[in-house]
N, C-alpha and C. Protein backbone atom coordinates (compact mmCIF):
# COMPACT_ATOMS: atom_id res chain seq x y z
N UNK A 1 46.13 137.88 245.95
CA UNK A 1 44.97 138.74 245.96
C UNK A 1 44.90 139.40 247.33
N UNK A 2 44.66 140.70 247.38
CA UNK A 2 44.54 141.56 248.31
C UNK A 2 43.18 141.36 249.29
N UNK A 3 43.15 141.88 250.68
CA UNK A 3 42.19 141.33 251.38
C UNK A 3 41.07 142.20 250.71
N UNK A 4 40.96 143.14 250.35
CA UNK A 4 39.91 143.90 250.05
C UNK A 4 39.34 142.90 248.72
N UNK A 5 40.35 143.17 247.93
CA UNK A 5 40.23 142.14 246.63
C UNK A 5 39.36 141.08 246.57
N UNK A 6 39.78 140.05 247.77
CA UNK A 6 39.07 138.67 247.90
C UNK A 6 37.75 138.77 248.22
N UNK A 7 37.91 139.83 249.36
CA UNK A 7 36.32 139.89 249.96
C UNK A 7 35.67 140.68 249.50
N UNK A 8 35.76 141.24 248.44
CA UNK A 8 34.67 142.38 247.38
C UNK A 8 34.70 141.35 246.28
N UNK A 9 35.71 140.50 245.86
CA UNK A 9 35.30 139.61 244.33
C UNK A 9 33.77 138.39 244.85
N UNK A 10 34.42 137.85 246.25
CA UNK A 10 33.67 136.89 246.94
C UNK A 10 32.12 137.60 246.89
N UNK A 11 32.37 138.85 247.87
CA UNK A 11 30.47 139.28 247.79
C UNK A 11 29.85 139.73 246.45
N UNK A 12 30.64 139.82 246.01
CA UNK A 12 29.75 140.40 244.62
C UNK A 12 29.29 139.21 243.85
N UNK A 13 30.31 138.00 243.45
CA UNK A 13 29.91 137.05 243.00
C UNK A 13 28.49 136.30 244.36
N UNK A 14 29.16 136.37 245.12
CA UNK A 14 27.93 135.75 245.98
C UNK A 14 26.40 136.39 245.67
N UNK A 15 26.62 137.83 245.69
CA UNK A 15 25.52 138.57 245.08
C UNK A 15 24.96 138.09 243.99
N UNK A 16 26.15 138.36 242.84
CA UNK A 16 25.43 137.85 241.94
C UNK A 16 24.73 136.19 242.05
N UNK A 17 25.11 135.49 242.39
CA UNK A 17 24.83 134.02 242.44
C UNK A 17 23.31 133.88 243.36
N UNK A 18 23.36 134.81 244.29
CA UNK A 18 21.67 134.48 245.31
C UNK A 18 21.28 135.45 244.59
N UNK A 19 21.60 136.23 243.63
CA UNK A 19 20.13 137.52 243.04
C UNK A 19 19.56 136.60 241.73
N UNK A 20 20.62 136.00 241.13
CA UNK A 20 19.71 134.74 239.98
C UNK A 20 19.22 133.91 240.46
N UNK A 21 19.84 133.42 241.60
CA UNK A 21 18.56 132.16 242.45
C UNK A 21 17.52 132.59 242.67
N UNK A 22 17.69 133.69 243.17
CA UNK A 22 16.44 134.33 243.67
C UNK A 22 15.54 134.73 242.47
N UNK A 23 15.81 135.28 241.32
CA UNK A 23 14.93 135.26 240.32
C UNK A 23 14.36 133.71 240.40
N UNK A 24 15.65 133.24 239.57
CA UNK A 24 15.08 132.15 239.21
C UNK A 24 13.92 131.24 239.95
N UNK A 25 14.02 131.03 241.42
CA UNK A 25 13.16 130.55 242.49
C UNK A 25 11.80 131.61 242.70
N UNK A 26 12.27 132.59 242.41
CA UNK A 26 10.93 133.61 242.08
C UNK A 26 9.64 133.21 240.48
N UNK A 27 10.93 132.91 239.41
CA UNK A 27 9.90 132.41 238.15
C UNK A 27 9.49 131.06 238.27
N UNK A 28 10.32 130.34 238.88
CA UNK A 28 9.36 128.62 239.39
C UNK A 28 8.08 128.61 240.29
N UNK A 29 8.26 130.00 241.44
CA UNK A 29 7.39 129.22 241.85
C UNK A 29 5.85 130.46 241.23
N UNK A 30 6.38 131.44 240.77
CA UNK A 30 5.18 131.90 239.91
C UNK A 30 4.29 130.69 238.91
N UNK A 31 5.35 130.28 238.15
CA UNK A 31 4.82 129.09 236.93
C UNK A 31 3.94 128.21 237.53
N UNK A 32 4.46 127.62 238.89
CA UNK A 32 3.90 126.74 239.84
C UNK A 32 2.49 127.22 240.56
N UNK A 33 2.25 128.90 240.24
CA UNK A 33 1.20 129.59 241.01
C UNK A 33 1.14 129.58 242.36
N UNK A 34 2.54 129.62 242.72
CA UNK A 34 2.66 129.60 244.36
C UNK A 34 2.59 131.20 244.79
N UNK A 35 2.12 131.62 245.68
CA UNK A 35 3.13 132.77 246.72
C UNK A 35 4.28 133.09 246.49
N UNK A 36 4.79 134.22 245.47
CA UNK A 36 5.94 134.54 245.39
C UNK A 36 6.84 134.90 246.46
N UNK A 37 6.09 135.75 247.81
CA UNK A 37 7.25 136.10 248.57
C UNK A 37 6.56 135.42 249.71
N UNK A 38 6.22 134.33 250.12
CA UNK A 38 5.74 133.44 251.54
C UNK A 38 7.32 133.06 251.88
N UNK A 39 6.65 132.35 253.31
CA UNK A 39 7.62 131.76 253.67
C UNK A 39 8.97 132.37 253.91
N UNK A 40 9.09 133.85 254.06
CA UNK A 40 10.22 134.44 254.37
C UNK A 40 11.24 134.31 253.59
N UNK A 41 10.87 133.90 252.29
CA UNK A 41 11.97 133.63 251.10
C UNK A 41 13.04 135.31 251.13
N UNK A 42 12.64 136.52 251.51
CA UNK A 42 13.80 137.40 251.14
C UNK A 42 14.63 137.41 252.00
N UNK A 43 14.09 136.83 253.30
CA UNK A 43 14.67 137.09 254.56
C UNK A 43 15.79 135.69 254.38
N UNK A 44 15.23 134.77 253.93
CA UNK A 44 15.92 133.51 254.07
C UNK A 44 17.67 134.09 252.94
N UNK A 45 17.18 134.33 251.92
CA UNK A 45 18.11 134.58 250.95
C UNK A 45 18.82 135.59 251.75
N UNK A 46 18.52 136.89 252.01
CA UNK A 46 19.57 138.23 252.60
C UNK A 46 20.31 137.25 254.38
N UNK A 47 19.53 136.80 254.41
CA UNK A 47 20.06 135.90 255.83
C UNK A 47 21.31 134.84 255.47
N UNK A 48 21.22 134.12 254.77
CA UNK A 48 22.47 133.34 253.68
C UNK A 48 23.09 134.09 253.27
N UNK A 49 23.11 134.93 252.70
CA UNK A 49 24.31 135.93 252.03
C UNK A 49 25.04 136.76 253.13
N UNK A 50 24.32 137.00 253.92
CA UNK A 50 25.24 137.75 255.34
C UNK A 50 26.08 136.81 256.10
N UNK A 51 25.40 135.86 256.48
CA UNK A 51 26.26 134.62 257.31
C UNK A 51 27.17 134.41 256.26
N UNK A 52 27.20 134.26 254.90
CA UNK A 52 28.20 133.56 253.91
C UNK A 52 29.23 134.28 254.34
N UNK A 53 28.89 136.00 253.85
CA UNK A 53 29.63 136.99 253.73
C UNK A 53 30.71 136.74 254.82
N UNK A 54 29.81 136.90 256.50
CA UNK A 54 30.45 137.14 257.70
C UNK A 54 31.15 136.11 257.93
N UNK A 55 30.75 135.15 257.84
CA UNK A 55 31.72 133.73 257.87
C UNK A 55 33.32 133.23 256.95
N UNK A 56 33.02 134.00 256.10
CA UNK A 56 34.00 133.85 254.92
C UNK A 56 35.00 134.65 255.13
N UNK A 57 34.49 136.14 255.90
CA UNK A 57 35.49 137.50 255.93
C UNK A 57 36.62 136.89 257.42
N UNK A 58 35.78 136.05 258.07
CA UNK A 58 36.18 135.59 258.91
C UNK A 58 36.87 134.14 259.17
N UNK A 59 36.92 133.11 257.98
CA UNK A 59 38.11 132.35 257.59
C UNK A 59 38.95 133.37 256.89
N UNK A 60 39.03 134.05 256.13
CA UNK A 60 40.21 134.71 255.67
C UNK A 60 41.23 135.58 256.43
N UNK A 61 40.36 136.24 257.30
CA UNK A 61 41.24 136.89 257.81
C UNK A 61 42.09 135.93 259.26
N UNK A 62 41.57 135.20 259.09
CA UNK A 62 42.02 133.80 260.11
C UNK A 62 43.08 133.21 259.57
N UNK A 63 42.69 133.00 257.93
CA UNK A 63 43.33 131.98 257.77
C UNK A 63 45.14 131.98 257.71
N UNK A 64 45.82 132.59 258.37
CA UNK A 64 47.41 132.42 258.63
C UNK A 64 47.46 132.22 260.31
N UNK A 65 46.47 132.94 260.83
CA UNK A 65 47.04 132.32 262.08
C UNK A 65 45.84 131.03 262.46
N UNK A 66 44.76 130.90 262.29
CA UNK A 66 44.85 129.77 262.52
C UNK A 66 44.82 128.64 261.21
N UNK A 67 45.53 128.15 260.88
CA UNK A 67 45.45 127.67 259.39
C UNK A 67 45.29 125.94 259.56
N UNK A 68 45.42 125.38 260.52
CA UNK A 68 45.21 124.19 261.06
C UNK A 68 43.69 123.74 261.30
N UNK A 69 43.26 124.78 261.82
CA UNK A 69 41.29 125.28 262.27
C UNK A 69 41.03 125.36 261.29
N UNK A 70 41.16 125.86 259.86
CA UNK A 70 40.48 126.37 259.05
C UNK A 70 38.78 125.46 258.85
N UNK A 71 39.16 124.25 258.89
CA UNK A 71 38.04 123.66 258.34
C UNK A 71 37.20 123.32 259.53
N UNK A 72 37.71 122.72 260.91
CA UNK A 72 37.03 123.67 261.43
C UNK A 72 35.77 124.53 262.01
N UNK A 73 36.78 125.53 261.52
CA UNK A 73 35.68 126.87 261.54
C UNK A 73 34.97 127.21 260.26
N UNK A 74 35.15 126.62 259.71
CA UNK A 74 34.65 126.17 258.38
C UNK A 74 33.12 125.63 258.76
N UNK A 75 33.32 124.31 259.85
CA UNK A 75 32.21 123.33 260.13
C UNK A 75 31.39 124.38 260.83
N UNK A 76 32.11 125.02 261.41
CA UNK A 76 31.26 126.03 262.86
C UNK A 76 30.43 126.68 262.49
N UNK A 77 30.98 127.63 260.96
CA UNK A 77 30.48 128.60 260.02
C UNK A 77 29.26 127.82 259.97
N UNK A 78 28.81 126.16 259.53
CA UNK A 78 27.20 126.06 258.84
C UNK A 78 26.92 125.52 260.27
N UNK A 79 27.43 125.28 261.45
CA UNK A 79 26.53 125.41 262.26
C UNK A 79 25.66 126.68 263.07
N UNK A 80 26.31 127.93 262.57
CA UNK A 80 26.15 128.57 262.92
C UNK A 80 24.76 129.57 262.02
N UNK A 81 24.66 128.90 260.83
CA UNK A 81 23.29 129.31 260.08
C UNK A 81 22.38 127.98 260.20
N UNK A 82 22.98 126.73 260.78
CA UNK A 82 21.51 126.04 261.07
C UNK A 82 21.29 126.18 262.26
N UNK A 83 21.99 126.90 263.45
CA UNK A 83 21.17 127.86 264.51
C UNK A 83 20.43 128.80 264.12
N UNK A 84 21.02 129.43 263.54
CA UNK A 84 20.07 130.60 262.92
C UNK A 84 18.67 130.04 262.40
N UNK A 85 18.77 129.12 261.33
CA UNK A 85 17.69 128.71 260.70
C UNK A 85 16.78 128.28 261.97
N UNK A 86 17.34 127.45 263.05
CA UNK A 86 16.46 126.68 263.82
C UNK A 86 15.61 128.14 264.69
N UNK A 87 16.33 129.28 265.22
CA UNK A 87 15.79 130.45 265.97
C UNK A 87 15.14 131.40 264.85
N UNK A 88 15.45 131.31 264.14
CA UNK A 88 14.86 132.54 263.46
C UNK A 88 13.71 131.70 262.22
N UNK A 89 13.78 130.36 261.60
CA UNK A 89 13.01 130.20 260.37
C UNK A 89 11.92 128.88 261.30
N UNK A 90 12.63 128.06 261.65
CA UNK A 90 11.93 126.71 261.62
C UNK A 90 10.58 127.34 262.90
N UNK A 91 10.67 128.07 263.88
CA UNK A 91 9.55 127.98 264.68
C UNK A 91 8.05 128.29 263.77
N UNK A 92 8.52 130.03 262.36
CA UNK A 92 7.22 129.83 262.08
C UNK A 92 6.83 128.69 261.25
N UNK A 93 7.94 128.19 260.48
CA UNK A 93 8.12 126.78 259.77
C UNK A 93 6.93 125.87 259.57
N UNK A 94 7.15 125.84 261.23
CA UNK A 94 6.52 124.58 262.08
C UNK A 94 5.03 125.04 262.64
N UNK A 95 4.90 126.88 262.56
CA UNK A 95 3.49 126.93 263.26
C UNK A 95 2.32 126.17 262.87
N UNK A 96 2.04 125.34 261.53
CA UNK A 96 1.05 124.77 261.29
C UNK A 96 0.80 123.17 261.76
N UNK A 97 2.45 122.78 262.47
CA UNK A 97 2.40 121.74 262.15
C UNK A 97 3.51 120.77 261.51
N UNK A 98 3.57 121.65 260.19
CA UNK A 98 4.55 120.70 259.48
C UNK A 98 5.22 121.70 258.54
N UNK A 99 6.38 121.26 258.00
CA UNK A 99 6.84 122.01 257.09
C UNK A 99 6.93 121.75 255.88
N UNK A 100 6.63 122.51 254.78
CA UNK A 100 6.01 122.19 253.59
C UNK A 100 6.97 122.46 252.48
N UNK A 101 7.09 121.89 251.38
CA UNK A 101 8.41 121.93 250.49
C UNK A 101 8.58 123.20 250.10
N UNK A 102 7.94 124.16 249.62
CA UNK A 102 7.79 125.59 249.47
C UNK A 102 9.00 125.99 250.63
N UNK A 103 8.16 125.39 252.11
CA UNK A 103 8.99 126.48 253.09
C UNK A 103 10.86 126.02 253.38
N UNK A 104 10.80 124.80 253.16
CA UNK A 104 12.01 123.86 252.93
C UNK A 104 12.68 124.65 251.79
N UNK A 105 12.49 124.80 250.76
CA UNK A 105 13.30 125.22 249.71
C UNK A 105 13.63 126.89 249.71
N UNK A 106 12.34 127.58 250.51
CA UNK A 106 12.78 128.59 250.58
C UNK A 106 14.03 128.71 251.52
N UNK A 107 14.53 128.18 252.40
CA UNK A 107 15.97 128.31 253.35
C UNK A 107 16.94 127.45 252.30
N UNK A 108 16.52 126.56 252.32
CA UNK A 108 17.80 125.29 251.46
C UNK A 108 18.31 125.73 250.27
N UNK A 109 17.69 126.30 249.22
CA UNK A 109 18.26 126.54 248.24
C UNK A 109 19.09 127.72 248.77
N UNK A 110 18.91 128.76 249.53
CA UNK A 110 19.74 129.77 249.16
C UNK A 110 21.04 129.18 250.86
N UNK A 111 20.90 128.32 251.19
CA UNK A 111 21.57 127.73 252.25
C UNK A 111 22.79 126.97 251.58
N UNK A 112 22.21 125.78 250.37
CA UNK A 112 23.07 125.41 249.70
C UNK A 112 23.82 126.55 248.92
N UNK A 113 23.72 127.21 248.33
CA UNK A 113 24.17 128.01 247.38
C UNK A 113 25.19 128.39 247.89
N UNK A 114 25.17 129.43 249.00
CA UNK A 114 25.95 130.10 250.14
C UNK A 114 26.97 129.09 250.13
N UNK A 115 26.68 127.95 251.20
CA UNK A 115 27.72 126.64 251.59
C UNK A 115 28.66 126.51 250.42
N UNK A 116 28.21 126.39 248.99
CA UNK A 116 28.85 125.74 247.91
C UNK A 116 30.21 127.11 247.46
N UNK A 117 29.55 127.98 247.49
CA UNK A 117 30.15 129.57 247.25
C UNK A 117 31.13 130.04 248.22
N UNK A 118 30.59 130.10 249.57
CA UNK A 118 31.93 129.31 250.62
C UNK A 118 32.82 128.69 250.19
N UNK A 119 32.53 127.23 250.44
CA UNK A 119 33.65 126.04 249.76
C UNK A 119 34.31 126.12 248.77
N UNK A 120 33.76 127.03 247.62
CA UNK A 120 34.75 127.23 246.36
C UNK A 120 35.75 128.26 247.05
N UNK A 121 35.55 129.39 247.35
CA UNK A 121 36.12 130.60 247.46
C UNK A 121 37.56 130.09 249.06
N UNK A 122 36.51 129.24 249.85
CA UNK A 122 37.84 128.80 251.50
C UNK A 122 38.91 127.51 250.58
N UNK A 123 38.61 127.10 249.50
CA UNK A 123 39.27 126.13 248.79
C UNK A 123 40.72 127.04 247.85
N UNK A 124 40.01 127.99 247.20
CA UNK A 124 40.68 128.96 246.63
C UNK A 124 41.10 129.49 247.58
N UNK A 125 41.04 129.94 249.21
CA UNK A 125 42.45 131.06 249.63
C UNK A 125 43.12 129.74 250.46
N UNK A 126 42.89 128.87 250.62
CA UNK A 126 43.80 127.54 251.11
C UNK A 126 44.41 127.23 250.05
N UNK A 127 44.65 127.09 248.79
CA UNK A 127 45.11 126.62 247.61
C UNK A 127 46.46 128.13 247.61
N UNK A 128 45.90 129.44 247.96
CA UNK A 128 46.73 130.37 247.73
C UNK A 128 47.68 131.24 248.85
N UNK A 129 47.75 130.15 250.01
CA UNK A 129 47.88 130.66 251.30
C UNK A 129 49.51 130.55 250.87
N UNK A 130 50.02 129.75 250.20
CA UNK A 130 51.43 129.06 250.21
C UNK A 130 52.10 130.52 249.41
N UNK A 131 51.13 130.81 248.10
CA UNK A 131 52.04 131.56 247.57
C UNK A 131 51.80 133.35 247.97
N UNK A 132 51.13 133.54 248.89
CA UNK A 132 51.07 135.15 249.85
C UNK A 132 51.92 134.94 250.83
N UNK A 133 52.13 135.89 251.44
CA UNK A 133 52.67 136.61 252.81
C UNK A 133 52.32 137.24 253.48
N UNK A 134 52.18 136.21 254.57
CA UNK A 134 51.40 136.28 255.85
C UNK A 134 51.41 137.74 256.55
């Protein structure tokens, strides 16, 4: 698979995958009569899908020369959105005090999602590194 290939099949599925979470986490917490958009839920979701994106474009195009690192920079990749989360989500998080499952799920779910969508896709071009040319 071609570099364009990988990294347009990757974002689009990623797309697709956080735009149904995102419904879907949109009709739970309606049912629930919560605040549909609190808690920075769009920001949290478009914030996961960029780091996925940027992180991912960036094991691939890595992955022949440094192919030893991969994982890694793999690890670096989710430390590098639970900095994010800690500078950019947890201060207002925390302005009351405490953080409340609403505001927890709004980062985590679309945090996990990302991570898991990652891991399939850095599993798949490590599985296919043997049969391309470098």
């Amino acid at each position: 698979m071609g570099n364009k290939n990988a990294l347009a099949a990757f974002l689009l599925g990623a797309v697709l995958l956080m735009g149904v979470a995102f419904a879907i986490h949109l009709f739970i917490l309606s049912k629930l009569g919560l605040p549909l958009f609190g808690n920075q839920i769009i920001l949290c979701y478009v914030v996961n899908l960029v780091l996925a994106f940027v992180i991912f474009c960036a094991l691939y195009l890595l992955r022949y020369r440094l192919s030893s690192q991969i994982g890694f920079l793999f690890m670096g990749g989710s430390l590098l959105k639970f900095l994010v989360f800690f500078l950019l989500f947890y201060p207002s998080y925390l302005a009351d005090g405490e953080m409340s499952r609403t505001e927890f799920a709004a980062f985590f779910i679309p945090y996990v999602l990302s991570l898991v969508w990652e891991t399939v896709w850095v599993a798949r071009i490590l599985r296919n590194m043997e049969n391309e040319q470098p």
